[in-house]
Protein backbone atom coordinates (compact mmCIF):
# COMPACT_ATOMS: atom_id res chain seq x y z
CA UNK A 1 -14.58 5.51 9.63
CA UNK A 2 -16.04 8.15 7.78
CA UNK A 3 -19.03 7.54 4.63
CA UNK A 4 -16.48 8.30 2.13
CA UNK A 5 -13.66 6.17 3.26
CA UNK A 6 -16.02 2.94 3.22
CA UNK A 7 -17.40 3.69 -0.17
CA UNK A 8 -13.85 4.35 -1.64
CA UNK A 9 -12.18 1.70 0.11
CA UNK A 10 -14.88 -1.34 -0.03
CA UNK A 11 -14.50 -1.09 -4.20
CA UNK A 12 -10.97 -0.78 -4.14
CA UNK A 13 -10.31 -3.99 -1.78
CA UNK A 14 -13.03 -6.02 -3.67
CA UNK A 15 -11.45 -5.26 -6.99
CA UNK A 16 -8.26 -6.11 -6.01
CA UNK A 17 -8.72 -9.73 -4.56
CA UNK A 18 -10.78 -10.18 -7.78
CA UNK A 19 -7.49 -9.62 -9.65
CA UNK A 20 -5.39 -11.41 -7.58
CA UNK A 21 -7.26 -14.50 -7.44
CA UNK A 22 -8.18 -14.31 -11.08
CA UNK A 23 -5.63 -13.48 -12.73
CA UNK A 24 -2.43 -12.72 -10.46
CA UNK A 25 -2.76 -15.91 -9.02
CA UNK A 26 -2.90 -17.80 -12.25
CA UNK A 27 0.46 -16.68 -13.63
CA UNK A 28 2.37 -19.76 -11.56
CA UNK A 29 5.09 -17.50 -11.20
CA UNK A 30 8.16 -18.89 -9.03
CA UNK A 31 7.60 -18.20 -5.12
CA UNK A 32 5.20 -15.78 -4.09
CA UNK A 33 1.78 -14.42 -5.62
CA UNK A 34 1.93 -10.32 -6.31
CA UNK A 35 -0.11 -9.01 -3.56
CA UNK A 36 -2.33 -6.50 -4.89
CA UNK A 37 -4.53 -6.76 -1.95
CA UNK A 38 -1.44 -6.10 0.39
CA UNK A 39 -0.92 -2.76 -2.00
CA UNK A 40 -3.87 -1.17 -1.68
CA UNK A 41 -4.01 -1.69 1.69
CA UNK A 42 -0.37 0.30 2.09
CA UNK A 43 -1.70 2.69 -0.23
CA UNK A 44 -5.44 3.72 1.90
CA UNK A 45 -3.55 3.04 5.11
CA UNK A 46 -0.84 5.98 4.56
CA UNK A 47 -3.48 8.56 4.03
CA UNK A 48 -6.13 7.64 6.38
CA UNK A 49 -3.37 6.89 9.18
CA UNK A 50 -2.77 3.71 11.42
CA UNK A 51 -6.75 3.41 12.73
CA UNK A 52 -8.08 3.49 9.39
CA UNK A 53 -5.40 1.44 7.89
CA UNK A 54 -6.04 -1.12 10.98
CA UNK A 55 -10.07 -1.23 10.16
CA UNK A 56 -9.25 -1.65 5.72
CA UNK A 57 -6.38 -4.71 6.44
CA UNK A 58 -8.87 -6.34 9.01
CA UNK A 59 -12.13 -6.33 6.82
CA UNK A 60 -9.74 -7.17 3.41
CA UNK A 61 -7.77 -9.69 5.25
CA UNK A 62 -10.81 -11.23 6.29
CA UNK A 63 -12.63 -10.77 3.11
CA UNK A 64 -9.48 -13.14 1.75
CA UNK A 65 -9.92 -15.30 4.25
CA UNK A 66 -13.32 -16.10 3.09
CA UNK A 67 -12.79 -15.86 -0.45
CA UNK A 68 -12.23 -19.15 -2.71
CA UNK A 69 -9.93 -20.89 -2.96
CA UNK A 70 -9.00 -19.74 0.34
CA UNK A 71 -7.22 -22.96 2.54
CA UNK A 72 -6.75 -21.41 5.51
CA UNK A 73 -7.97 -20.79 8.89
CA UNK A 74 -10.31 -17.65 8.46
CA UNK A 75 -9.24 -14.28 10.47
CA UNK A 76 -5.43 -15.28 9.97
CA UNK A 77 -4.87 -13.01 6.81
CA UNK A 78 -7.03 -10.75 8.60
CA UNK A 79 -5.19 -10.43 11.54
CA UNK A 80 -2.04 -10.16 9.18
CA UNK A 81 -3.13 -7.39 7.33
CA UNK A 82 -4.62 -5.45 10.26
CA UNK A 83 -1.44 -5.36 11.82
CA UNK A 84 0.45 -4.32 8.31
CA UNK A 85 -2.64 -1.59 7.80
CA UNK A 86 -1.92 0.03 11.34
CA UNK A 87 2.34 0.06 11.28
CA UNK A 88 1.53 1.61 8.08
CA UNK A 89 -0.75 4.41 8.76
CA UNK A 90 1.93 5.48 11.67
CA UNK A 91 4.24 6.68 8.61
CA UNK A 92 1.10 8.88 7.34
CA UNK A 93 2.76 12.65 6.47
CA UNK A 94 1.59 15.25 8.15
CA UNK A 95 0.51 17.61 5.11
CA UNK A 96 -0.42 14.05 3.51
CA UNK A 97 1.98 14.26 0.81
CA UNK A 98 4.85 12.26 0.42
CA UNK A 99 8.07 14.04 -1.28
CA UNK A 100 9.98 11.26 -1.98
CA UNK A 101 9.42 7.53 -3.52
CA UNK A 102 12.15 5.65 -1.25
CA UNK A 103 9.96 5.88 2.21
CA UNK A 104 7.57 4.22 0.31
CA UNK A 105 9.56 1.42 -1.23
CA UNK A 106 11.12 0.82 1.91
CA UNK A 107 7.41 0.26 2.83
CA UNK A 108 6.57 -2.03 0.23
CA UNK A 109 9.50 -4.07 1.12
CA UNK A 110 9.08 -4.33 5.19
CA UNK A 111 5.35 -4.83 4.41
CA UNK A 112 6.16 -7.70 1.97
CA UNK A 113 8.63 -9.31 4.20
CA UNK A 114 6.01 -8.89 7.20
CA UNK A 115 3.09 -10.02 6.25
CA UNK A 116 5.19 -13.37 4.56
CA UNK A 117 6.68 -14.16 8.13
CA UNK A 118 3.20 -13.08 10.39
CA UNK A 119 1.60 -15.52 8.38
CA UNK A 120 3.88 -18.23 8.69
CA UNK A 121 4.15 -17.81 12.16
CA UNK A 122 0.52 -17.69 12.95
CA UNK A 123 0.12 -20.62 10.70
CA UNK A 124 2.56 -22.42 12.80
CA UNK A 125 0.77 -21.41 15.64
CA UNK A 126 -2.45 -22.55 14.52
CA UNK A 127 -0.81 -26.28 13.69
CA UNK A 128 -0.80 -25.91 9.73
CA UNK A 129 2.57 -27.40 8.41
CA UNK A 130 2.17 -26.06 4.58
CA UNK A 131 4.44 -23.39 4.97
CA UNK A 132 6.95 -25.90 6.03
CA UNK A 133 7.23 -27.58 2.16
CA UNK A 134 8.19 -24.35 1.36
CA UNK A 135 11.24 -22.77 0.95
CA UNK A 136 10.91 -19.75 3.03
CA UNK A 137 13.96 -17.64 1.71
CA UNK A 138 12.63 -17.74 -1.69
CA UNK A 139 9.16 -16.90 -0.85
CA UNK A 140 10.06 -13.80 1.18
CA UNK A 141 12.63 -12.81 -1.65
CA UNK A 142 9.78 -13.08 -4.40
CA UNK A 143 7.07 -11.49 -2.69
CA UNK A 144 9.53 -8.77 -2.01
CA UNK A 145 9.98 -8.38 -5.56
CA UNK A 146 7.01 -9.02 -7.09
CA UNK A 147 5.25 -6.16 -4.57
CA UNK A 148 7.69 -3.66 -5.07
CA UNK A 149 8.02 -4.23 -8.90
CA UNK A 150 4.45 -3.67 -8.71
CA UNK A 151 4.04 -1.03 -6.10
CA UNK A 152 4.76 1.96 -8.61
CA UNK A 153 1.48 1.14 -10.55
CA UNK A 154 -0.79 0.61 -7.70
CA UNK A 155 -0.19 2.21 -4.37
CA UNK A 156 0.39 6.44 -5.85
CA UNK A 157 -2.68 5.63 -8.05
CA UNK A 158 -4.77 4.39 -4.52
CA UNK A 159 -3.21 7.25 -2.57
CA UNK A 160 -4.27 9.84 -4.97
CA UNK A 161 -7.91 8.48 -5.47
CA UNK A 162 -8.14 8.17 -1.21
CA UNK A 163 -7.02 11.90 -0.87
CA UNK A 164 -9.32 13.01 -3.82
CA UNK A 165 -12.38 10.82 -1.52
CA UNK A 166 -10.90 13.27 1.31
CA UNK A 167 -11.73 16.26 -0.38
CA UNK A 168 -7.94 17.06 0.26
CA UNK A 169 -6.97 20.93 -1.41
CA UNK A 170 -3.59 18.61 -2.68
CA UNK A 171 -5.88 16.46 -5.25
CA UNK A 172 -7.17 19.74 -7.10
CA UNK A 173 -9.37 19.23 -9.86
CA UNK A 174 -7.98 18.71 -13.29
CA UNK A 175 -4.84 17.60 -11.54
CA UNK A 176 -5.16 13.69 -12.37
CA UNK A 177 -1.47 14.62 -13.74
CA UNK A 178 0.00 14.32 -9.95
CA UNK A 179 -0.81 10.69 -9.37
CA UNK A 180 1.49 9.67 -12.68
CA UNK A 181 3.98 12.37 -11.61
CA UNK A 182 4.45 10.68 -8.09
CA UNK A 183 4.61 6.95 -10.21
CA UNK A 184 7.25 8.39 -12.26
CA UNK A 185 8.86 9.48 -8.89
CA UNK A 186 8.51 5.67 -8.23
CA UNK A 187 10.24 4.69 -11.36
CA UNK A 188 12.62 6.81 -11.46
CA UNK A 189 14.14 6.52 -7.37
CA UNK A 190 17.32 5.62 -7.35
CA UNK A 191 18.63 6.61 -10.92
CA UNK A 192 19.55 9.96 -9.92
CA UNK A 193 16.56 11.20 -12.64
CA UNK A 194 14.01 13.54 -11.65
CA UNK A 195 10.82 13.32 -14.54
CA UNK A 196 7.95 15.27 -12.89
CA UNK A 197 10.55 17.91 -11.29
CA UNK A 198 12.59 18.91 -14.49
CA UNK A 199 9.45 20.12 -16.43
CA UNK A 200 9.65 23.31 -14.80
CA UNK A 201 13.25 24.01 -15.97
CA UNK A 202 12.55 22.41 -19.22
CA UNK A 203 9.73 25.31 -19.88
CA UNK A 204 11.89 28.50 -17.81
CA UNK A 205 14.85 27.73 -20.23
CA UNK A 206 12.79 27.36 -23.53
CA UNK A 207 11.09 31.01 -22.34
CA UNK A 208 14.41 32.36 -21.91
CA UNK A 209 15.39 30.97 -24.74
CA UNK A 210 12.98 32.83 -27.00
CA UNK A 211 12.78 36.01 -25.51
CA UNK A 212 16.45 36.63 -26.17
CA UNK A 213 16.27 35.26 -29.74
CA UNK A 214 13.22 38.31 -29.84
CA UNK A 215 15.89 40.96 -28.67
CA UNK A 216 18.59 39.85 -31.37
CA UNK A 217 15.66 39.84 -33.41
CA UNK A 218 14.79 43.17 -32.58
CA UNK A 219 18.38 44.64 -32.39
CA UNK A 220 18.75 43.56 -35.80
CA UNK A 221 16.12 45.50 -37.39
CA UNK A 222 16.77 48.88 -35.26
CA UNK A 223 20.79 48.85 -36.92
């Protein structure tokens, strides 16, 4: 991986277990814990493709692994979220910008629902029975909510900062504006509403607007 990757990456990963395990995983909320880590992850892994995506859910997985309170066998979030990172990066764009929000939530989901059942399996695999006391419908249900509800605020925000690392001609300087255009893109999927598009035809019709108001104007004072 290249110098810039690590020292963008290694910050984001560290900051997000810190959340999760101080403050995400403290909520008790029913089922599932938000997986921040899992996000940002996603988020590095579709701009840096499926080999960089592979390297970031290996090294965060395994930083989890080894992170307290951690109960587990260590390598087996690893190994989950190296597989996640690389099936990800194979749905990196080609001109690295992503047009529309639903690929990405579709992401999210598969992503949450994957990484739930790889890491029951390998924990079956591996003889620990926890996962059994569990009910597994509502824990793949939850963390499929809780991701995606959580998704819009994380992953466009690490995309844009990875590209920017990149020295990518999209991230432009003085155009922090794109990363909460593509959030509200997030936000907005599915309602049929198009926020960071419609500011163009907001400012085209208000132009319009006044430079006919000038020719009545104008016409006015020639009669």
């Amino acid at each position: 991986m290249r110098v810039n990757r690590i020292l963008l990456s290694v910050p984001l990963v560290v900051v997000a277990l810190v959340i999760q395990v101080s403050v995400l995983a403290r909520l008790h909320l029913p089922g599932a814990v938000p997986d921040l880590l899992l996000l940002t992850v996603l988020g590095l892994a579709m701009v840096y493709g499926h080999v960089g995506g592979a390297l970031i859910g290996f090294g965060a997985g395994l930083l989890a692994d080894l992170a307290p309170p951690a109960d587990h066998a260590a390598g087996r979030y690893a190994l989950v979220l190296c597989v996640i990172g690389y099936l990800a990066g194979l749905i990196k764009p080609e001109n690295g910008q992503i047009k529309s929000a639903t690929g990405p939530m579709l992401v999210v989901v598969g992503a949450a629902l994957g990484s739930t059942l790889l890491y029951a399996g390998v924990g079956a695999l591996v003889g620990d029975t926890a996962a059994r006391h569990v009910g597994l419908t509502g824990l793949l249900f939850t963390a499929a909510l809780y991701d995606l509800l959580l998704a819009p605020f994380v992953v466009p925000v690490v995309m844009f900062l990875a590209r920017r690392a990149e020295n990518d001609p999209l991230a432009e300087t003085g155009s922090a504006s794109k990363a909460s255009d593509l959030s509200s893109g997030w936000l907005s999927a599915g309602t049929g509403l198009r926020i960071g598009g419609q500011r163009g035809g907001l400012k085209m019709k208000v132009t319009k607007a006044r430079v006919a108001r000038a020719g009545r104007i104008k016409g006015v004072k020639r009669l």
